[in-house]
C-alpha atoms as a PDB file:
ATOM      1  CA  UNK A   1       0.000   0.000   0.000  1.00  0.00           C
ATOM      2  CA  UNK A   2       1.534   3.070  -1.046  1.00  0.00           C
ATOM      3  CA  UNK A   3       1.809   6.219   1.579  1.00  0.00           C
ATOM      4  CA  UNK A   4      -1.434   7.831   0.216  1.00  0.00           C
ATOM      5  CA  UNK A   5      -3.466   5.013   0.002  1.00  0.00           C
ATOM      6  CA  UNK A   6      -2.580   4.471   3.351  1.00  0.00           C
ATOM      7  CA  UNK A   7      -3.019   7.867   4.297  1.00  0.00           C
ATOM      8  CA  UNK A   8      -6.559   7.806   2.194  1.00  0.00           C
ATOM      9  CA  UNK A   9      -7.850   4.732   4.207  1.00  0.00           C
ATOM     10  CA  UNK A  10      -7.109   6.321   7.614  1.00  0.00           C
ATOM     11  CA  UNK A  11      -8.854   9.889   6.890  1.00  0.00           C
ATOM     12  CA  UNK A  12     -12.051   7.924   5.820  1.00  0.00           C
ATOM     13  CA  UNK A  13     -12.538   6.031   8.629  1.00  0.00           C
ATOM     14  CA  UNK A  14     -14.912   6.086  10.250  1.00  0.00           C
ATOM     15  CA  UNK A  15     -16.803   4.515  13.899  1.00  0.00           C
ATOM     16  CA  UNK A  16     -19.964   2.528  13.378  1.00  0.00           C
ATOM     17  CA  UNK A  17     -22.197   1.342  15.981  1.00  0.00           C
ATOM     18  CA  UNK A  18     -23.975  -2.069  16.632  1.00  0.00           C
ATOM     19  CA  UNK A  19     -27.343  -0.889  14.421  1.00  0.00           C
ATOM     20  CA  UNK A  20     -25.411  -0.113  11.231  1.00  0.00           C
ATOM     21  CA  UNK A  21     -23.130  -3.634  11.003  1.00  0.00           C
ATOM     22  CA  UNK A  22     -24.222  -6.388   9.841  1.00  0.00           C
ATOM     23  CA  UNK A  23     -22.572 -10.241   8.724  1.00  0.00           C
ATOM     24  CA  UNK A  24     -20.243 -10.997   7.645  1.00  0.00           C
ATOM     25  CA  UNK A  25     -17.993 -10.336  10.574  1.00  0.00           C
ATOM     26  CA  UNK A  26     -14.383 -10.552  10.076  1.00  0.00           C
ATOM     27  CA  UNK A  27     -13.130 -14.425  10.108  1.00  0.00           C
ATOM     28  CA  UNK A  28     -10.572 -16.097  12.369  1.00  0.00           C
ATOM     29  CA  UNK A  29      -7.323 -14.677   9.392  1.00  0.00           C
ATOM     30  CA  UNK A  30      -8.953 -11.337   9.361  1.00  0.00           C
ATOM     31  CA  UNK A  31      -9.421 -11.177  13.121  1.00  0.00           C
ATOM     32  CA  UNK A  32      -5.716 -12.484  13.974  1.00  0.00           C
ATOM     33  CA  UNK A  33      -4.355  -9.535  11.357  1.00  0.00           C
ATOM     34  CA  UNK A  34      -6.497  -6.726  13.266  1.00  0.00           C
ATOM     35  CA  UNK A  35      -4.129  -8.320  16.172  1.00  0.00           C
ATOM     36  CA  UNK A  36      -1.311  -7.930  14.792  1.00  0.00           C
ATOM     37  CA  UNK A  37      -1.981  -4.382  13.752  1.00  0.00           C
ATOM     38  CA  UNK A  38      -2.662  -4.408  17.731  1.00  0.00           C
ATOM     39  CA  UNK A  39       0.308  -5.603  18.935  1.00  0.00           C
ATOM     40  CA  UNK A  40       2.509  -3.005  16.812  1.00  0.00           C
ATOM     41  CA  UNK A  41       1.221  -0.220  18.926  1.00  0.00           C
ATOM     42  CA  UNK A  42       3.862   1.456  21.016  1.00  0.00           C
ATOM     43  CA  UNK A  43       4.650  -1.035  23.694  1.00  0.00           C
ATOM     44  CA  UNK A  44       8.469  -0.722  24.974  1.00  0.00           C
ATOM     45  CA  UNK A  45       9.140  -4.030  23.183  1.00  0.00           C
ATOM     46  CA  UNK A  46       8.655  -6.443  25.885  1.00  0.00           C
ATOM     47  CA  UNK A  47       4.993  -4.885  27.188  1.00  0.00           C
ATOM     48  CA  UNK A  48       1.451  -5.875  25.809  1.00  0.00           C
ATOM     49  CA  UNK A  49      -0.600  -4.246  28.558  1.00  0.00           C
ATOM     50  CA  UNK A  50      -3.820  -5.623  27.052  1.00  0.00           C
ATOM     51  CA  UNK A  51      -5.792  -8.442  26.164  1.00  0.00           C
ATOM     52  CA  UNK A  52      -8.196  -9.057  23.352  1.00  0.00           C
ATOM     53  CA  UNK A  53     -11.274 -11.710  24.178  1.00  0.00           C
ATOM     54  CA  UNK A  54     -13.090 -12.121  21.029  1.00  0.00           C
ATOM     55  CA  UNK A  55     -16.964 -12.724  21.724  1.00  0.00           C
ATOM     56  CA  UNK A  56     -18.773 -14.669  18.424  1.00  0.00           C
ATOM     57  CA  UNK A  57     -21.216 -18.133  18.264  1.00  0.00           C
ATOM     58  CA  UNK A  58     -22.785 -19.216  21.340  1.00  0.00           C
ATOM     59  CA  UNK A  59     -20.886 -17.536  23.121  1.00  0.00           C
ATOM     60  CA  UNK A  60     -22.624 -13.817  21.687  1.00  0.00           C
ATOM     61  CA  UNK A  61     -26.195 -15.375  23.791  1.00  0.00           C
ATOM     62  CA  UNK A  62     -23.944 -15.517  27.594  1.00  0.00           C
ATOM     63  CA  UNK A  63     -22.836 -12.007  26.096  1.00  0.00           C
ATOM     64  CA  UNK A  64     -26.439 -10.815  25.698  1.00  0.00           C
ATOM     65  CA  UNK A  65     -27.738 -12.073  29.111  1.00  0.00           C
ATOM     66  CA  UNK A  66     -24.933 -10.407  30.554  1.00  0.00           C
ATOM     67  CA  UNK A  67     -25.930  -7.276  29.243  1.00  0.00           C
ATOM     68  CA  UNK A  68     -29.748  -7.990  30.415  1.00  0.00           C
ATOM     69  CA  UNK A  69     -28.686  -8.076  34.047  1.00  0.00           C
ATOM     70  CA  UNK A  70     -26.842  -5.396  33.935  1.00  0.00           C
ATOM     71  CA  UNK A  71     -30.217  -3.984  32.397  1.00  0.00           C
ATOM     72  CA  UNK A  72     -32.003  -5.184  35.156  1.00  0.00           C
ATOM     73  CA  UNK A  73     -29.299  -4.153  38.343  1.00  0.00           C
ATOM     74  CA  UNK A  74     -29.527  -0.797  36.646  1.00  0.00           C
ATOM     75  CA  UNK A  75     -33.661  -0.715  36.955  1.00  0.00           C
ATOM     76  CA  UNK A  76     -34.735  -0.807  33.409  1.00  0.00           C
ATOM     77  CA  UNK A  77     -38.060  -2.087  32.554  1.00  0.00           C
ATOM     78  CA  UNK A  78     -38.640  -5.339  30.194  1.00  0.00           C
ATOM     79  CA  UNK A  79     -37.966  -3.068  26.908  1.00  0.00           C
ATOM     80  CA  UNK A  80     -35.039  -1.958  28.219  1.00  0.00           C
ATOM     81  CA  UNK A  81     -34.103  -4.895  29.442  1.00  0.00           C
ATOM     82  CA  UNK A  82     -34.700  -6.778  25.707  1.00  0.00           C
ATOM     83  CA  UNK A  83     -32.697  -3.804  23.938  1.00  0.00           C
ATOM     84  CA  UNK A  84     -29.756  -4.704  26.348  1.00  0.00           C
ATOM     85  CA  UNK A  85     -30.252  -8.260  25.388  1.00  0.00           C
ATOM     86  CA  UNK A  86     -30.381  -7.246  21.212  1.00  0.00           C
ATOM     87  CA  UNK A  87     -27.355  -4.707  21.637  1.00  0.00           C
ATOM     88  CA  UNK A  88     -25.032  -8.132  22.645  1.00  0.00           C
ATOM     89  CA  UNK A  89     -26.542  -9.851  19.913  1.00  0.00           C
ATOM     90  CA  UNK A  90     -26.746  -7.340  16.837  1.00  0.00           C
ATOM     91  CA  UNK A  91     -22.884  -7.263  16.192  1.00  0.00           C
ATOM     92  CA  UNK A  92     -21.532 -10.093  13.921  1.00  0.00           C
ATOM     93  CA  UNK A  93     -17.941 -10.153  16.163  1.00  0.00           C
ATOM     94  CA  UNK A  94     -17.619  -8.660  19.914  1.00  0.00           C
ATOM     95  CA  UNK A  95     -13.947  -7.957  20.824  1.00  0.00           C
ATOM     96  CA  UNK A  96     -13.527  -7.214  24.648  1.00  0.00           C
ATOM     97  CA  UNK A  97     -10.920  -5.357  25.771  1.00  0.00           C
ATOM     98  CA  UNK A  98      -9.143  -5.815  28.583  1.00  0.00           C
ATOM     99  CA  UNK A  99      -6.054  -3.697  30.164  1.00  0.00           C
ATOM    100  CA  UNK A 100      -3.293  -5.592  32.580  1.00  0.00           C
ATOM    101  CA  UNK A 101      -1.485  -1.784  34.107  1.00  0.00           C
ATOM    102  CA  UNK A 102       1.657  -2.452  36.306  1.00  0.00           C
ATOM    103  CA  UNK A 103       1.795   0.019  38.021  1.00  0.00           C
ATOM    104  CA  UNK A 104       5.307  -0.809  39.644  1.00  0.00           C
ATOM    105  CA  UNK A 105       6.808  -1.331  36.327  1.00  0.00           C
ATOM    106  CA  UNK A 106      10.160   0.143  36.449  1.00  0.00           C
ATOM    107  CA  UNK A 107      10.499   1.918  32.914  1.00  0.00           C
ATOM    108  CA  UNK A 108       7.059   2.379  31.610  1.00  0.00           C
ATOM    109  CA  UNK A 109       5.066   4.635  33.412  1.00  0.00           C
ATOM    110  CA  UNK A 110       1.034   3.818  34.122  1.00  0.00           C
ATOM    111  CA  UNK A 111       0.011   6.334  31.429  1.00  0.00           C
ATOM    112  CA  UNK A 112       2.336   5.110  28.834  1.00  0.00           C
ATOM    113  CA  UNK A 113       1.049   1.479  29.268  1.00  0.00           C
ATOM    114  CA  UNK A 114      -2.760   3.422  29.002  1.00  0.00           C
ATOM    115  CA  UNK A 115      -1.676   5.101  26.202  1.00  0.00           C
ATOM    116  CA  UNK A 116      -0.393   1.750  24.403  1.00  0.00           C
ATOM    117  CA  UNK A 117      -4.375   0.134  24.998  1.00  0.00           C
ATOM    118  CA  UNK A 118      -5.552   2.879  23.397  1.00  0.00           C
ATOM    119  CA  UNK A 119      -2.890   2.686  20.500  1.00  0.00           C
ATOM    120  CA  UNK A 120      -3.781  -0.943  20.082  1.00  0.00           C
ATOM    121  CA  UNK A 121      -7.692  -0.480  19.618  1.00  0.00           C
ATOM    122  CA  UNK A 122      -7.244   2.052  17.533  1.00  0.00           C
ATOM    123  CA  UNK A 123      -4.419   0.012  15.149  1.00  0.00           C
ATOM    124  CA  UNK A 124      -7.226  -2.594  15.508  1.00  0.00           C
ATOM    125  CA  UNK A 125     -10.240  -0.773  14.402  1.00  0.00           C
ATOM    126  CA  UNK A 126      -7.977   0.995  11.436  1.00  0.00           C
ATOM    127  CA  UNK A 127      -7.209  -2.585  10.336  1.00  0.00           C
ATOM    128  CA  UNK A 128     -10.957  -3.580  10.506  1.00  0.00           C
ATOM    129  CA  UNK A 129     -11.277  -0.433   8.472  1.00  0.00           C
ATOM    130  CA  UNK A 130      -8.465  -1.713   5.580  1.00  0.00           C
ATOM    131  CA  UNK A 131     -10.082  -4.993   5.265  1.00  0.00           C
ATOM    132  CA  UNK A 132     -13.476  -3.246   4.779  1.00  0.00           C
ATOM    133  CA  UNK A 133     -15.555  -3.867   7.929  1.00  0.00           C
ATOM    134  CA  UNK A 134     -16.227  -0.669  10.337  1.00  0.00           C
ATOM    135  CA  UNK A 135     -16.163  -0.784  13.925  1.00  0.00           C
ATOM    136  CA  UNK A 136     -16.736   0.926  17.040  1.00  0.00           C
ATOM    137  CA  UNK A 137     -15.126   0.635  20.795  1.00  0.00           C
ATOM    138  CA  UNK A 138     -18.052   0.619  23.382  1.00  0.00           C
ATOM    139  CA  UNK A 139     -17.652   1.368  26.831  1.00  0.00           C
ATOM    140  CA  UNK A 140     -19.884   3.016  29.760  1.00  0.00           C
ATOM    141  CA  UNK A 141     -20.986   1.982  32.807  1.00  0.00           C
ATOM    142  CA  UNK A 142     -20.940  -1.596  31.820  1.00  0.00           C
ATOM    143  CA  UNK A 143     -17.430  -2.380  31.302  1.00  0.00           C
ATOM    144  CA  UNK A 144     -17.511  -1.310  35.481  1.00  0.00           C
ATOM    145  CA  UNK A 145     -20.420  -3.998  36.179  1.00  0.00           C
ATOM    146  CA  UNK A 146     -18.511  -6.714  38.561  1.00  0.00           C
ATOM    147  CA  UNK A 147     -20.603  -9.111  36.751  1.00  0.00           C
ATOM    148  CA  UNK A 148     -18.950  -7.989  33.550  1.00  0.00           C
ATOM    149  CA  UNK A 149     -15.329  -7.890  35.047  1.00  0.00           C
ATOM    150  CA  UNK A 150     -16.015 -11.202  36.590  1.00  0.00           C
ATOM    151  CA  UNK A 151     -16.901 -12.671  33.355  1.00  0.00           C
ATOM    152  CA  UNK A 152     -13.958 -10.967  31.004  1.00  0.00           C
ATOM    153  CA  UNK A 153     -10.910 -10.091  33.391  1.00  0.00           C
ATOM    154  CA  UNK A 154      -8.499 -12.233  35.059  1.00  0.00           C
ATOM    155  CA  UNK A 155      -6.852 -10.835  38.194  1.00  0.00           C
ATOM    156  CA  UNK A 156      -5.396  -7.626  37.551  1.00  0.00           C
ATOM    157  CA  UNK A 157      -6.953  -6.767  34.631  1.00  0.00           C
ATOM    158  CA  UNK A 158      -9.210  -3.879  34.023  1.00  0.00           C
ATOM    159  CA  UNK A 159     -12.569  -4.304  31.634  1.00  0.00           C
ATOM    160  CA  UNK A 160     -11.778  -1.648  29.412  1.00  0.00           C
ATOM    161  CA  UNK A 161     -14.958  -1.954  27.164  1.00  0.00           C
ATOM    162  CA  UNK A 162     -15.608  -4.122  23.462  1.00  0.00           C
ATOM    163  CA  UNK A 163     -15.244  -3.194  19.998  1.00  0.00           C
ATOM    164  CA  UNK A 164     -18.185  -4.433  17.862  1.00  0.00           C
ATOM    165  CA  UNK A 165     -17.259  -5.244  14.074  1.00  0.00           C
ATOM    166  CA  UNK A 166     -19.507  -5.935  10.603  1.00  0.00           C
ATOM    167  CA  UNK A 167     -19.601  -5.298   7.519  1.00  0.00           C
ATOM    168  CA  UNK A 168     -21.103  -1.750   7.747  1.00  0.00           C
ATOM    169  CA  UNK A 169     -24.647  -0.933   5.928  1.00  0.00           C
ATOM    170  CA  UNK A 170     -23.905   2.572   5.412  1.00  0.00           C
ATOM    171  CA  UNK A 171     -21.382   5.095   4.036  1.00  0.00           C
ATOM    172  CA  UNK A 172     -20.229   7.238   6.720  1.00  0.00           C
ATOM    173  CA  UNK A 173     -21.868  10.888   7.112  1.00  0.00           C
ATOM    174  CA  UNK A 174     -19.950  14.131   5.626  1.00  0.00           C
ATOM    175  CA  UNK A 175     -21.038  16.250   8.448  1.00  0.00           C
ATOM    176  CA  UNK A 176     -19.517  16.129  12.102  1.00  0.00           C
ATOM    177  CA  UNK A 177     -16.271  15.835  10.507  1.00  0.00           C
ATOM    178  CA  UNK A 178     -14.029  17.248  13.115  1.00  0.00           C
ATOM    179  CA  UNK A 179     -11.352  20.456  11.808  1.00  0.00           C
ATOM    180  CA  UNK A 180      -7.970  18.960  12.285  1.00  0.00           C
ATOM    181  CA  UNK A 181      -7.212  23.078  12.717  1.00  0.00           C
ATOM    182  CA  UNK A 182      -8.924  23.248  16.316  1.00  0.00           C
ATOM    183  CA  UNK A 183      -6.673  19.989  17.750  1.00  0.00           C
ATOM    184  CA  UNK A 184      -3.429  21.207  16.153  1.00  0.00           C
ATOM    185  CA  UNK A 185      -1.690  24.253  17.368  1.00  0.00           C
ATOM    186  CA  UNK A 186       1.981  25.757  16.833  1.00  0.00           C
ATOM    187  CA  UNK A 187       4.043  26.848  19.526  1.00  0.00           C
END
């Protein structure tokens, strides 16, 4: 891929949520390549502060009743409750992501290891983008549910939230385009 291309691809991605993806999902090749993109973000060499739990089949139903209790704890009535329920289920692949922080590492700092989870979804959604899927990371009060961290994380590890993938149904919007002139300044 030349440097424009390249360029091209990331400028025109864009995040999709669970309503506008559809199957196909990305397959076990595709998925391991998003992972690799992953694992190239900025890590120190020896440091993968994160860990990837992909969520498809049967297991997308223990997903969606995890999402209904949370539904529930949180007071929502049966509607609420099912929409809970269809948000696990719409998404063709589920990615859950999880962060291991040491925070008495001796050379990487806390926020550098933070930094490198973020650099890895974002390598991993811009490599959903490149093979043609769209994507979007979800978090919110859920990825704090103990029922959810119970489920997901292993000791240590923080629930950071899940990326949903699909093939996407729509082109993305023109408008809400952010100006790259009010994040960039000179000093």
């Amino acid at each position: 891929m030349t440097q424009a291309a390249a360029l091209t691809t990331l400028l025109h991605r864009y995040s999709l949520g669970v309503k506008h993806l559809v199957e196909p999902g990305p397959d076990a090749v595709q998925l391991q390549q998003m992972v690799a993109a992953a694992l190239r973000a900025p890590d120190h060499a020896e440091l993968v502060p994160f860990r990837l739990v992909v969520v498809q089949g049967e297991a997308r139903q223990r997903l969606a009743e995890l999402f209904a209790t949370h539904a529930q704890n949180k007071g929502k009535d049966a509607e609420g409750v099912a929409i809970e329920r269809e948000r696990a289920l719409r998404a063709p692949v589920t990615v859950a992501v999880l962060a291991r922080i040491d925070l008495g590492h001796p050379v990487v700092p806390a926020h550098e290891q933070w930094m490198c989870v973020g650099g890895a979804v974002t390598n991993f959604l811009n490599a959903a983008h490149t093979l043609g899927f769209a994507g979007k990371m979800l978090s919110g009060d859920k990825a704090r549910a103990p029922h959810l961290i119970q489920a997901f994380c292993e000791p240590g590890e923080t629930l950071v939230g899940w990326m949903v993938l699909g093939t996407p149904t729509r082109e993305p919007r023109s408008d809400g385009r952010k100006d790259s002139t009010q994040a960039l300044r000179f000093w």
